[in-house]
N, C-alpha and C. Protein backbone atom coordinates (compact mmCIF):
# COMPACT_ATOMS: atom_id res chain seq x y z
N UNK A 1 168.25 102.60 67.65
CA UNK A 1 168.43 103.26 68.94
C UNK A 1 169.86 103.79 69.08
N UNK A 2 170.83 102.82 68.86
CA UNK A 2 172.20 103.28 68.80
C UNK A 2 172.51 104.76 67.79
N UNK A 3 171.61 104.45 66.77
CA UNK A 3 172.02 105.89 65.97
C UNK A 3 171.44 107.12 66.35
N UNK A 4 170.22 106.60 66.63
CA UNK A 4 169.86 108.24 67.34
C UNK A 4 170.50 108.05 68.50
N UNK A 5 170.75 107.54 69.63
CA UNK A 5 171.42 107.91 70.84
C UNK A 5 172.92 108.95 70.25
N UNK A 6 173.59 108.21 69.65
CA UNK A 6 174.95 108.60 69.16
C UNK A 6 174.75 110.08 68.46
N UNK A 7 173.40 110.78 67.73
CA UNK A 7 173.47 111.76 66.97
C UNK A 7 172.77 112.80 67.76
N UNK A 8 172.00 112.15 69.17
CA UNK A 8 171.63 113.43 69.94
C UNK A 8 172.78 113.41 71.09
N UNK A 9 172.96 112.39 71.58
CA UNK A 9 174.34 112.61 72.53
C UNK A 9 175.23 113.34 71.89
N UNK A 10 175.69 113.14 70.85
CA UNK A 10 177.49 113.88 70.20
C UNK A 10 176.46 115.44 69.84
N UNK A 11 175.26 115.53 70.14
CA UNK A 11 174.45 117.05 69.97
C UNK A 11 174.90 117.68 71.11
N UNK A 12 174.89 117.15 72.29
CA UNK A 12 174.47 117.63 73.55
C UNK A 12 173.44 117.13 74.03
N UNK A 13 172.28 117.01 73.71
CA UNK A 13 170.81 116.87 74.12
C UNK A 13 170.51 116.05 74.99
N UNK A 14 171.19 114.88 75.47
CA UNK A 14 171.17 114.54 76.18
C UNK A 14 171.73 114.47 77.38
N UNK A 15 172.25 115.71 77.64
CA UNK A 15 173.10 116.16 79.23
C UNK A 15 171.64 116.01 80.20
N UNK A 16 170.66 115.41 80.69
CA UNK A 16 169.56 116.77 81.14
C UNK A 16 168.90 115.09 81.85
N UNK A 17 167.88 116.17 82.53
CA UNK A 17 167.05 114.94 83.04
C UNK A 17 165.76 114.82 82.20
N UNK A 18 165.42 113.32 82.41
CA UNK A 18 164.17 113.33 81.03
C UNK A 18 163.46 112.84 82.26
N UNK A 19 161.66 112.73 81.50
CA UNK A 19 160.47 112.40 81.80
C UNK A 19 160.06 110.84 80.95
N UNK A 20 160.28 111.63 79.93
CA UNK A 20 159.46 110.20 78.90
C UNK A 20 160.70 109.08 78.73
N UNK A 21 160.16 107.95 78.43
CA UNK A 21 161.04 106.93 78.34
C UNK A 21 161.94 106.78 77.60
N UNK A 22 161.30 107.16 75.98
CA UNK A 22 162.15 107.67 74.86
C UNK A 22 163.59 108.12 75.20
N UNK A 23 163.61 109.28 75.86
CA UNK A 23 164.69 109.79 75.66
C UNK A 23 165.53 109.35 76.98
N UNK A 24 165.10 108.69 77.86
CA UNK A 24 166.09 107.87 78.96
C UNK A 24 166.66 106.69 78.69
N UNK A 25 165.75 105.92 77.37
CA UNK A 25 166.56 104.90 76.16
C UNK A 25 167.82 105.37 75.96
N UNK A 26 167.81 106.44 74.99
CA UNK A 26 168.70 107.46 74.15
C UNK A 26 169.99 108.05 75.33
N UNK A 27 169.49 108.48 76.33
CA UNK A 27 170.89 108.85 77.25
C UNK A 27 171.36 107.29 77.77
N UNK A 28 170.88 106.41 77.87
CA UNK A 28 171.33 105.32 78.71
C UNK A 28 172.39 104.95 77.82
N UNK A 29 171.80 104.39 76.41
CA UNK A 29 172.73 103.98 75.24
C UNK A 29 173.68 105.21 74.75
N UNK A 30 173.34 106.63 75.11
CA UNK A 30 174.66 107.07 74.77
C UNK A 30 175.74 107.05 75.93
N UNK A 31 175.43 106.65 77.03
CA UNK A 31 176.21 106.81 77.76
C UNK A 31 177.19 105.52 77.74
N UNK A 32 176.57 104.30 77.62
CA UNK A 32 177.22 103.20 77.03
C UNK A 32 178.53 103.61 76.14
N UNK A 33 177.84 104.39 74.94
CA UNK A 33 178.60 104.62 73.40
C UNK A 33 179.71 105.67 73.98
N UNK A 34 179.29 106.70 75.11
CA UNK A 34 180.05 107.58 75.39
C UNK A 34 181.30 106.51 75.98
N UNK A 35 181.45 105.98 76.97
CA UNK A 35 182.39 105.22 78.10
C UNK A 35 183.22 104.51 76.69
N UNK A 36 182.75 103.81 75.87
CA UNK A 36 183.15 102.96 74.89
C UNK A 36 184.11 103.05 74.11
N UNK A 37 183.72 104.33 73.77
CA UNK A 37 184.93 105.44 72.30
C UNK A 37 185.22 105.71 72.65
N UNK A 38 184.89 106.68 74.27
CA UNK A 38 185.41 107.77 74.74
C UNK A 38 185.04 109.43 74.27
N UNK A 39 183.44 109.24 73.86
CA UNK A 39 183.18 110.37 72.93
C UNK A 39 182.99 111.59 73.85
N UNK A 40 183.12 112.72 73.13
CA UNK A 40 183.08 114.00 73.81
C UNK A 40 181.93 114.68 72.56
N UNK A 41 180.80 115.30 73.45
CA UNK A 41 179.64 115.92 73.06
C UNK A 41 180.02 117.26 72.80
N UNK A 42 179.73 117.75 71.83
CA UNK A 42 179.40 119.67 71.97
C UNK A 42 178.62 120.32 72.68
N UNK A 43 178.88 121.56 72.71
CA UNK A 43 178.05 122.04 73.87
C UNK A 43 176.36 122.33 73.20
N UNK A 44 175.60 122.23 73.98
CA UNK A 44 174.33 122.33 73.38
C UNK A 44 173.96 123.55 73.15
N UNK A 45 174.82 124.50 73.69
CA UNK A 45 173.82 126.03 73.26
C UNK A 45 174.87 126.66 72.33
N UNK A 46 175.48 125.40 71.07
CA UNK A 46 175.91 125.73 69.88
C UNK A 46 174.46 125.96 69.41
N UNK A 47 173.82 124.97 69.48
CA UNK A 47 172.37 125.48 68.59
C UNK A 47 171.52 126.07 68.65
N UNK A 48 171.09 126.99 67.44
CA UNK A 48 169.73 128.04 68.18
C UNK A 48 168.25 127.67 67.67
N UNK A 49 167.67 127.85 68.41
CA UNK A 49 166.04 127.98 68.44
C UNK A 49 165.52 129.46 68.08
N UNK A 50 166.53 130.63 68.58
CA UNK A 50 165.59 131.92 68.24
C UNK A 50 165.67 132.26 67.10
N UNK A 51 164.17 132.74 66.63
CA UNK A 51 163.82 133.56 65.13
C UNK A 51 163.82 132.22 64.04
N UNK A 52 163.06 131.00 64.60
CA UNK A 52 163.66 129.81 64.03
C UNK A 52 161.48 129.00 63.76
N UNK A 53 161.18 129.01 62.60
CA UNK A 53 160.21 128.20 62.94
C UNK A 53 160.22 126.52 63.46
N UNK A 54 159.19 126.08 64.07
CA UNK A 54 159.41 124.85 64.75
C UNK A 54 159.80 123.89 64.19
N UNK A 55 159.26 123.86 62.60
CA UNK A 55 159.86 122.75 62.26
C UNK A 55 160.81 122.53 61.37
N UNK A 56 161.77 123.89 61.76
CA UNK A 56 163.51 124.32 61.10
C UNK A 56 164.51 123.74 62.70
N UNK A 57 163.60 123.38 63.96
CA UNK A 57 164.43 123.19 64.64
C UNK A 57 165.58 122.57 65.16
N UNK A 58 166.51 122.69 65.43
CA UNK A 58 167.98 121.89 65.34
C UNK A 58 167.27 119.95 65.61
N UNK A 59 166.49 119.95 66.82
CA UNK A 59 165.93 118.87 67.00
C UNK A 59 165.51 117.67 66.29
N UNK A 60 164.52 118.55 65.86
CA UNK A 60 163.82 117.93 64.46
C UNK A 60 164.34 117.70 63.47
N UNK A 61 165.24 118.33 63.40
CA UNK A 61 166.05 117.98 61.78
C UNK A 61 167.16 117.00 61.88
N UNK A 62 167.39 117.19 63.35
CA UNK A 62 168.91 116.00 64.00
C UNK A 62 167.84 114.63 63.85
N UNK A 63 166.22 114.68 64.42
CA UNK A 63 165.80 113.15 63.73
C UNK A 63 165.34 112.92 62.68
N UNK A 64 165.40 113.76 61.93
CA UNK A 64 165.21 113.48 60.36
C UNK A 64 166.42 112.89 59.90
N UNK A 65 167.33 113.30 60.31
CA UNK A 65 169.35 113.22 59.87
C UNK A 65 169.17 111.47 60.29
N UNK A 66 169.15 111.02 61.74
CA UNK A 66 169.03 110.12 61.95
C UNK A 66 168.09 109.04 61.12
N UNK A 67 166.96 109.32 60.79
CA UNK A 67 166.11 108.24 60.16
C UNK A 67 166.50 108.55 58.75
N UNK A 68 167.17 109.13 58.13
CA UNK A 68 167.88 108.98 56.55
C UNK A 68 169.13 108.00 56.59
N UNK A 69 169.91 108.25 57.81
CA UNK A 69 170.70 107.27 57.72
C UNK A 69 170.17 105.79 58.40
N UNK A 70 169.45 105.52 58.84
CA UNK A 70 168.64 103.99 59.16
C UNK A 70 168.11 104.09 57.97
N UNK A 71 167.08 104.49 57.50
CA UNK A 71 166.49 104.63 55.93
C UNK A 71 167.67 104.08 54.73
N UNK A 72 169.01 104.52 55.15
CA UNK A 72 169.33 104.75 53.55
C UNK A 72 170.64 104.04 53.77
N UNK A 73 170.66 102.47 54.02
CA UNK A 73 171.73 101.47 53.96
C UNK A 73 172.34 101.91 52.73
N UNK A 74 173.91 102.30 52.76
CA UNK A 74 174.98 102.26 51.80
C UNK A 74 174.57 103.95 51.14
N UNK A 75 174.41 104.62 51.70
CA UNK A 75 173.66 105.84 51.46
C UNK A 75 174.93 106.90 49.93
N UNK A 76 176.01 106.51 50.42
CA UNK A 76 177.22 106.83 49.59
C UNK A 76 177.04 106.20 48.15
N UNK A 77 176.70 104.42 48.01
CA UNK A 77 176.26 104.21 46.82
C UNK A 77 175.32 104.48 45.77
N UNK A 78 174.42 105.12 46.71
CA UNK A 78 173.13 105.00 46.41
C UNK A 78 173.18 106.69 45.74
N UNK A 79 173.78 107.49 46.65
CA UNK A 79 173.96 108.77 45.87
C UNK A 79 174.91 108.54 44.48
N UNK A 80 175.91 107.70 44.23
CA UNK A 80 176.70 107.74 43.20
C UNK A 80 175.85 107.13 42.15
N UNK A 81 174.80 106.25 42.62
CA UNK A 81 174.48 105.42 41.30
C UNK A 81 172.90 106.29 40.98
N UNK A 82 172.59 107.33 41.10
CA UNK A 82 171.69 108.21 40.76
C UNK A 82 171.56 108.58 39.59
N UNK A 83 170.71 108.46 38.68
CA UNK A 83 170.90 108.52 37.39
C UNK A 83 169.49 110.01 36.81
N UNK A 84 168.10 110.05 37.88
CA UNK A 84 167.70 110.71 37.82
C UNK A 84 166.76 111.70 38.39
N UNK A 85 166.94 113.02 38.57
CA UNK A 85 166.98 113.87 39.17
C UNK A 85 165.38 113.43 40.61
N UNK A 86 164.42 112.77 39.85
CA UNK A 86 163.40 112.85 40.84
C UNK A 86 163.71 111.08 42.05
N UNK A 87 164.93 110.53 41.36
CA UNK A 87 165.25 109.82 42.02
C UNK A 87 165.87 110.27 43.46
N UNK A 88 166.76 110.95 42.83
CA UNK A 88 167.49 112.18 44.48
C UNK A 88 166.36 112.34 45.32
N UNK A 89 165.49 113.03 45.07
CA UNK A 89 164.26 113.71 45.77
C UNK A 89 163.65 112.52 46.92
N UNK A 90 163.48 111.13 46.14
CA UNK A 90 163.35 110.29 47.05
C UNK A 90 163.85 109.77 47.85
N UNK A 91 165.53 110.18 47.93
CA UNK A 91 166.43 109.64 48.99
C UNK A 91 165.52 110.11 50.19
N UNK A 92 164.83 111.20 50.15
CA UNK A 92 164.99 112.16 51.49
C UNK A 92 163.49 112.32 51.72
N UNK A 93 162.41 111.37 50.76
CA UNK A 93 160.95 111.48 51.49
C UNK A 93 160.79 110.34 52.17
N UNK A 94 159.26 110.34 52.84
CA UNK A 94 158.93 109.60 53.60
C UNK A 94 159.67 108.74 55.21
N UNK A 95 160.70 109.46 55.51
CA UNK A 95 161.84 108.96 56.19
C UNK A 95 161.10 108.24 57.50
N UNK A 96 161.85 107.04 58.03
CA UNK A 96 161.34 106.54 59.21
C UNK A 96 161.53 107.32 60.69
N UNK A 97 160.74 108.63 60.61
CA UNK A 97 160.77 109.63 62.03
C UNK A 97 160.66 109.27 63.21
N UNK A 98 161.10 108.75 64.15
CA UNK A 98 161.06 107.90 65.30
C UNK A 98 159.62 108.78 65.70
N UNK A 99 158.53 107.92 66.26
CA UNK A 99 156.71 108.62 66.55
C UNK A 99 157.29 109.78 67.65
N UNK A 100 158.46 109.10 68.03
CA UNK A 100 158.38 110.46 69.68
C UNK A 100 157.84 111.65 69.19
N UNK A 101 158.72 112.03 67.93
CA UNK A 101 158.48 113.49 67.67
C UNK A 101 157.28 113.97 66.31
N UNK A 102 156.58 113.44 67.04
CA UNK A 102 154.62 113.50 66.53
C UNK A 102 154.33 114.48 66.86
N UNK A 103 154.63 114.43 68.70
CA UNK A 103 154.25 115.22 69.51
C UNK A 103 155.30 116.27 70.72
N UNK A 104 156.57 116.81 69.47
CA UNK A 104 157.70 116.72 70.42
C UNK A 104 158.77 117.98 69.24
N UNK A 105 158.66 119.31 69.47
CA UNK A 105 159.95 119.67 69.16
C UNK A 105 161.07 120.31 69.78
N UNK A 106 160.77 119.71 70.85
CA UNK A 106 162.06 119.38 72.04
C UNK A 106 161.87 118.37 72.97
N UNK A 107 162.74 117.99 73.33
CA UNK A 107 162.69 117.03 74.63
C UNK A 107 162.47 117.59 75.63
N UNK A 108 161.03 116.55 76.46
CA UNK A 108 160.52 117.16 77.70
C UNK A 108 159.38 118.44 77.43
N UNK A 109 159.51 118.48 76.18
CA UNK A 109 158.04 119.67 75.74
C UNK A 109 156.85 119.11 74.60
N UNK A 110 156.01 118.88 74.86
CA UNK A 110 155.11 118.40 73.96
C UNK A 110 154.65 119.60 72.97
N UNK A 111 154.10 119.29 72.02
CA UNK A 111 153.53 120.20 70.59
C UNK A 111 152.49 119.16 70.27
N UNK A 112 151.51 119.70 69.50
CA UNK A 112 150.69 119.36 68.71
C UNK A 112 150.67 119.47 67.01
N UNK A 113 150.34 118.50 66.17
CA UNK A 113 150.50 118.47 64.79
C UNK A 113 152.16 118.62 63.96
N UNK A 114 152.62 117.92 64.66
CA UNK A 114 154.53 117.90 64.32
C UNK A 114 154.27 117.51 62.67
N UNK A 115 154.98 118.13 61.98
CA UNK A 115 155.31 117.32 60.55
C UNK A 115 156.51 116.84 60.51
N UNK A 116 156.53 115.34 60.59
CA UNK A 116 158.05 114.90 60.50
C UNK A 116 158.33 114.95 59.60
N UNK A 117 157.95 115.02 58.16
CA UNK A 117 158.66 114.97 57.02
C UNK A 117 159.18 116.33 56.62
N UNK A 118 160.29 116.38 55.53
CA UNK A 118 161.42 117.64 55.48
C UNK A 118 159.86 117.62 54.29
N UNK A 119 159.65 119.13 54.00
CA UNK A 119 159.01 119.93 52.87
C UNK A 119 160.21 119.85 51.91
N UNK A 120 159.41 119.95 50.52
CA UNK A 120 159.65 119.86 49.31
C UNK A 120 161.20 121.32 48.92
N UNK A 121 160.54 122.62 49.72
CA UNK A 121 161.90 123.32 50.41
C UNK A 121 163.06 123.05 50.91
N UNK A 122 163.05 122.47 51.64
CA UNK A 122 164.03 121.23 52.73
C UNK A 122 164.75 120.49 51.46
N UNK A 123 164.22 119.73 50.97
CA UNK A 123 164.45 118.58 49.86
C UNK A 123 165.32 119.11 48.85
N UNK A 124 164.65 120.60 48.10
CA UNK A 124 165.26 120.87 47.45
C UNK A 124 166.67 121.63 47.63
N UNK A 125 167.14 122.28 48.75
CA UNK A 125 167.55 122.89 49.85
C UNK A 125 169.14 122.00 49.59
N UNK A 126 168.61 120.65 50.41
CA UNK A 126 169.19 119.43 50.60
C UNK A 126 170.34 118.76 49.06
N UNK A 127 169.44 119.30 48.27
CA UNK A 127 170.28 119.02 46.82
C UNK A 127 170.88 119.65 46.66
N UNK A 128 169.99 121.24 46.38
CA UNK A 128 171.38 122.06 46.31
C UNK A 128 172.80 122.47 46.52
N UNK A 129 172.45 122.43 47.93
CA UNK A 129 173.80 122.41 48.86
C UNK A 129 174.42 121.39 49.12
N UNK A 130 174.15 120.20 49.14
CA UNK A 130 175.06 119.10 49.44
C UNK A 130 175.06 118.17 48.55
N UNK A 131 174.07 117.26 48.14
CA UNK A 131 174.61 116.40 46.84
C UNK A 131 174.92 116.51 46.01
N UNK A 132 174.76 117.85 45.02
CA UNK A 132 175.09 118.16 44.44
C UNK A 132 176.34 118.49 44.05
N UNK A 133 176.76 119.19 45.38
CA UNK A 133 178.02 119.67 45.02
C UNK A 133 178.77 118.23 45.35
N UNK A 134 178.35 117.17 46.33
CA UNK A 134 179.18 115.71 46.99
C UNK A 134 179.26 115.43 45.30
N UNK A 135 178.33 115.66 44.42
CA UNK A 135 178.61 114.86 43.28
C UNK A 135 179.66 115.09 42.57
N UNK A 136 179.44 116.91 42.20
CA UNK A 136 180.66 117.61 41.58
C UNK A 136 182.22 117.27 42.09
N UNK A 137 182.24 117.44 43.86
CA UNK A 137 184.02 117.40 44.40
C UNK A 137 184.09 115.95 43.74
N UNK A 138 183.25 114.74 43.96
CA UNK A 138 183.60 113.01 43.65
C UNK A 138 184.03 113.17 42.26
N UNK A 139 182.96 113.60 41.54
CA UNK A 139 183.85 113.29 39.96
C UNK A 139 184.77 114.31 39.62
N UNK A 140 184.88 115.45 40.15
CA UNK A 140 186.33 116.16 39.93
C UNK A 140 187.85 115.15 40.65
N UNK A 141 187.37 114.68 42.26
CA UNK A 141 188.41 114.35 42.55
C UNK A 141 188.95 113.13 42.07
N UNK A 142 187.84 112.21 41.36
CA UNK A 142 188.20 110.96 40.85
C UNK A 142 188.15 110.94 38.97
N UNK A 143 188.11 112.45 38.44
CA UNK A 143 188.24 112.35 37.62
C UNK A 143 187.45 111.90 36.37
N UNK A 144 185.89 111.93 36.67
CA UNK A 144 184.82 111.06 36.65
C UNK A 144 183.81 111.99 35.59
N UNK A 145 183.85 112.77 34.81
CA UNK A 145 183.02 113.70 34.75
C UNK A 145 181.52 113.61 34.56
N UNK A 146 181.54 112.06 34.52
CA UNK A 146 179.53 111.67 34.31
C UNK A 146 179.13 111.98 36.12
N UNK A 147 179.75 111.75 36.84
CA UNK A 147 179.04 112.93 37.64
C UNK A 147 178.71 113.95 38.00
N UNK A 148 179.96 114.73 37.61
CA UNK A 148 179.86 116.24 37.15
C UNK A 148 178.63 117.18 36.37
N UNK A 149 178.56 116.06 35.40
CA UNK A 149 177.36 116.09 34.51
C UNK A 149 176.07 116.08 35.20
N UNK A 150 175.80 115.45 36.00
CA UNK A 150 174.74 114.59 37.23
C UNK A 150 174.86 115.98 38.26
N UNK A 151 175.39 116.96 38.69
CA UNK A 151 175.35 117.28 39.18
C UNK A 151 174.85 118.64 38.59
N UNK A 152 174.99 119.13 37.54
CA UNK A 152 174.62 120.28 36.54
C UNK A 152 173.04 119.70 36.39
N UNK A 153 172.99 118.59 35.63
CA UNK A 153 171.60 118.09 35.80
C UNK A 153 170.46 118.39 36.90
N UNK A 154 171.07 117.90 38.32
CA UNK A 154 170.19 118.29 39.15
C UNK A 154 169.73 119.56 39.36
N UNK A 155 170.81 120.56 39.44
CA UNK A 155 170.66 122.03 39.68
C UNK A 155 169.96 122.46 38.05
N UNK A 156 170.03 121.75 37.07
CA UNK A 156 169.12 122.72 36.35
C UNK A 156 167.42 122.25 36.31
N UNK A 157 167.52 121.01 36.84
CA UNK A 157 165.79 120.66 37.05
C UNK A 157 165.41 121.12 38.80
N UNK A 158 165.73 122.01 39.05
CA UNK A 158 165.44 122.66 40.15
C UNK A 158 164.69 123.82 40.45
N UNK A 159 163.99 124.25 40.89
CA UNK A 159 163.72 125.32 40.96
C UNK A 159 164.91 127.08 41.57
N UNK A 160 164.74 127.62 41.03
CA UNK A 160 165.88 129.15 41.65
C UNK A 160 165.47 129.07 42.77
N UNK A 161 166.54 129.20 43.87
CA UNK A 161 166.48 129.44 45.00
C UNK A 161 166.05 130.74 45.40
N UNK A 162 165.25 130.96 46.80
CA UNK A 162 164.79 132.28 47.01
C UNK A 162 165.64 133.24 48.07
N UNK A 163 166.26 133.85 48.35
CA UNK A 163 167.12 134.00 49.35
C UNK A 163 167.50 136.10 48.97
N UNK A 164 167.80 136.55 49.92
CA UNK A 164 167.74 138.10 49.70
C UNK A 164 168.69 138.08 48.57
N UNK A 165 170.14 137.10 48.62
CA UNK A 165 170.68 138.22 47.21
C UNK A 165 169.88 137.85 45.86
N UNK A 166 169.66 136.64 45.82
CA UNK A 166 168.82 136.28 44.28
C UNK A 166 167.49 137.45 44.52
N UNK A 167 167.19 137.73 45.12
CA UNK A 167 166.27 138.83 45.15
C UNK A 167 166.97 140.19 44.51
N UNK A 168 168.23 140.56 44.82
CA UNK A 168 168.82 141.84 44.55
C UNK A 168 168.96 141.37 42.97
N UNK A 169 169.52 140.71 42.83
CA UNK A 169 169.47 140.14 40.93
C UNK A 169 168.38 140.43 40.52
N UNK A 170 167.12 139.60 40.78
CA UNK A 170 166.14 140.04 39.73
C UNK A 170 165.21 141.21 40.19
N UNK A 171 165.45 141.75 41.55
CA UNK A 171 165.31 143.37 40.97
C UNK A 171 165.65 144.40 39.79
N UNK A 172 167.21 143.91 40.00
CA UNK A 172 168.31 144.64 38.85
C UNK A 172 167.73 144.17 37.22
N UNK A 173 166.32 143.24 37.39
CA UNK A 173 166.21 142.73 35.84
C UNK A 173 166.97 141.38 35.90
N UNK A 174 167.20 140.60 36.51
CA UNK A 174 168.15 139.35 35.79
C UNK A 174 167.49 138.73 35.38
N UNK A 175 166.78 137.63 34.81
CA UNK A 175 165.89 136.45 34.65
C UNK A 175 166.40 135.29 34.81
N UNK A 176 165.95 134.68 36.12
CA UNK A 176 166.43 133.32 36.79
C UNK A 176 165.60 132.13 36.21
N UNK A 177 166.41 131.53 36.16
CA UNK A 177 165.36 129.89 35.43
C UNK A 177 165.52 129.11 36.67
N UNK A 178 166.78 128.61 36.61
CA UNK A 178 166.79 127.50 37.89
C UNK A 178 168.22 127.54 38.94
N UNK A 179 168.24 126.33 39.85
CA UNK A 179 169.30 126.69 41.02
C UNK A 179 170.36 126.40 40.12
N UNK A 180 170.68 126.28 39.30
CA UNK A 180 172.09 126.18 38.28
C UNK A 180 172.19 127.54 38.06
N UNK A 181 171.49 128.62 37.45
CA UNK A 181 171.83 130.15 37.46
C UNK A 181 171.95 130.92 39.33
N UNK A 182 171.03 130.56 39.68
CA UNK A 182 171.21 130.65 40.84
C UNK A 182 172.56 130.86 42.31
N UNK A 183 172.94 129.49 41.67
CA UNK A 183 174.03 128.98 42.23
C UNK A 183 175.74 130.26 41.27
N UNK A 184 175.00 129.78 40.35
CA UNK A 184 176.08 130.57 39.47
C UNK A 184 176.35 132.52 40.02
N UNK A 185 174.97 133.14 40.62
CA UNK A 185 175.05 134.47 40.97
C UNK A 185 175.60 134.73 42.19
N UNK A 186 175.43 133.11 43.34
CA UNK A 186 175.76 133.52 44.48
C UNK A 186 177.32 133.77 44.35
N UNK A 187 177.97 132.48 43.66
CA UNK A 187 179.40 132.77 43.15
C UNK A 187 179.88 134.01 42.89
N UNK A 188 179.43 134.35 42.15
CA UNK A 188 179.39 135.96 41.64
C UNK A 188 179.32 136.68 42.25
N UNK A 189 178.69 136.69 43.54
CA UNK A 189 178.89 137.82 44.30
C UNK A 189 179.91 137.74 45.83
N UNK A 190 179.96 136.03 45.63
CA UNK A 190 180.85 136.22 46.86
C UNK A 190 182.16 136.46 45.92
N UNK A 191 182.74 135.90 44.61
CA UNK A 191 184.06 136.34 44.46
C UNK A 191 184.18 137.50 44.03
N UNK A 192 183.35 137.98 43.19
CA UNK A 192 184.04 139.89 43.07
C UNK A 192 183.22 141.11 43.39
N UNK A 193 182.04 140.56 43.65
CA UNK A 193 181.03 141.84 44.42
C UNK A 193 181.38 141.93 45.93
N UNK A 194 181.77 140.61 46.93
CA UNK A 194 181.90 141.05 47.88
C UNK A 194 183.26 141.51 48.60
N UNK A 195 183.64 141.15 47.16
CA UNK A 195 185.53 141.55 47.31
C UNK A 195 185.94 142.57 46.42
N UNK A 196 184.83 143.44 46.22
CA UNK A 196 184.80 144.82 45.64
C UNK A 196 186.19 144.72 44.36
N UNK A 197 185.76 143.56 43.86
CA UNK A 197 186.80 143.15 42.18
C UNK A 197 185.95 143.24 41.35
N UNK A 198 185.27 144.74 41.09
CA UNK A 198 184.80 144.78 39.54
C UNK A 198 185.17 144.62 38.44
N UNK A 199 186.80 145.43 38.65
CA UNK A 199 187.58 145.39 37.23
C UNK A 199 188.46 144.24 37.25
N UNK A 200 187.45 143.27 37.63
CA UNK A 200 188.13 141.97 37.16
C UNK A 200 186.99 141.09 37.12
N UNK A 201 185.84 141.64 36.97
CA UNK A 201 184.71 140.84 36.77
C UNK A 201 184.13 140.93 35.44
N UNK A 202 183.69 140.33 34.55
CA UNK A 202 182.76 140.66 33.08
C UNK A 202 181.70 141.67 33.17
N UNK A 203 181.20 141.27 33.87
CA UNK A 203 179.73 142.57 34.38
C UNK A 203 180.07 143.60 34.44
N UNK A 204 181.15 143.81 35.63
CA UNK A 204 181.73 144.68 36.06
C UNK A 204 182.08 145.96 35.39
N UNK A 205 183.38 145.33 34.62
CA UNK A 205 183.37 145.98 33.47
C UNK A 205 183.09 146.53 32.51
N UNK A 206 181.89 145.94 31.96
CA UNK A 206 180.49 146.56 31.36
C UNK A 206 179.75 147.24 31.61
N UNK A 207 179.36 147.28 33.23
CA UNK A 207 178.71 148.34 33.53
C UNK A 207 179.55 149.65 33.99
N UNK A 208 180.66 149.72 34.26
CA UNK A 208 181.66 150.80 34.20
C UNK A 208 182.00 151.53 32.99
N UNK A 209 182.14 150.87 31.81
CA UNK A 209 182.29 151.24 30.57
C UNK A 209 180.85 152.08 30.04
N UNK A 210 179.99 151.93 30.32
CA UNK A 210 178.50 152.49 29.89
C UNK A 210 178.99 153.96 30.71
């Protein structure tokens, strides 16, 4: 209760008046946690809902966030001592979804057929962008390179990410295998395609020379 109170309060979400009991738990105990620390909330209409399917919503994913960390005592160790790739994947299934949001992708609004669990999208999403790289900065900054390694690993048993620029690549012909090339094009285009540095790029140069 304390953790979700603390991760929808420091949201905002709980400025408001509620109906269901659930979430008059959740403001009571953040208000406790608020007086205590002295915490200060963000404003809530940092987050958006429009052009957003329901179950991408800031909501839903703030109690998924919450039941990974109740789920995943020592969650820091547990990412370092990862040895293989479909092990990661399980940090982040089956998570304990508090039932409220069965029927709930907002507070004070009911839905029907909620999927609390993150899709295999989500999951993979989730690696890409963050453990992966948590793995890479840890063993660069500690000098470590078997994580480094661990982190190339994951991104090459991945699937290529789908996203408009990897789309402009394999228009152009590229042939993508996995989020390790992937990852490698977005680079590529934020440092010298979007900083119009051809003649200081390999490609670049090659295709100027033709």
């Amino acid at each position: 209760m304390q953790i979700e109170a603390l991760i929808f309060g420091q949201a905002g979400f709980l400025d408001q008046k509620f109906k269901d009991e659930y979430p008059k738990q959740l403001q009571a105990e953040y208000r406790f946690l608020q007086k205590k620390y002295g915490l200060q909330p963000i404003e809530v209409s940092l987050w958006k809902f429009m052009r957003m399917r329901p179950q991408n919503f800031p909501t839903l994913r703030l109690a998924q966030f919450a039941a990974l960390i109740i789920d995943s005592n020592h969650l820091f160790s547990k990412v370092l001592a990862l040895r293989d790739y479909r092990n990661s994947q399980q940090l982040f299934e089956a998570l304990p979804v508090n039932p409220y949001w069965q029927n709930h992708y907002h507070f004070n609004k009911t839905a029907e057929n909620v999927g609390l669990q993150l899709g295999k999208g989500s999951i993979d999403n989730i690696l890409i962008n963050t453990l992966s790289l948590f793995l890479f900065a840890f063993g660069k900054a500690m000098d470590q390179h078997n994580y480094i390694t661990r982190c190339f690993y994951i991104l090459e048993n991945l699937p290529a990410e789908n996203n408009a620029v990897v789309k402009q690549y394999i228009d152009a012909g590229v042939r993508i295998k996995d989020a390790y090339q992937t990852q490698a094009l977005l680079q590529l285009k934020k440092t010298y395609c979007n900083e119009k540095k051809c003649l200081n790029c390999g490609i670049g140069i090659k295709i100027l020379r033709q």
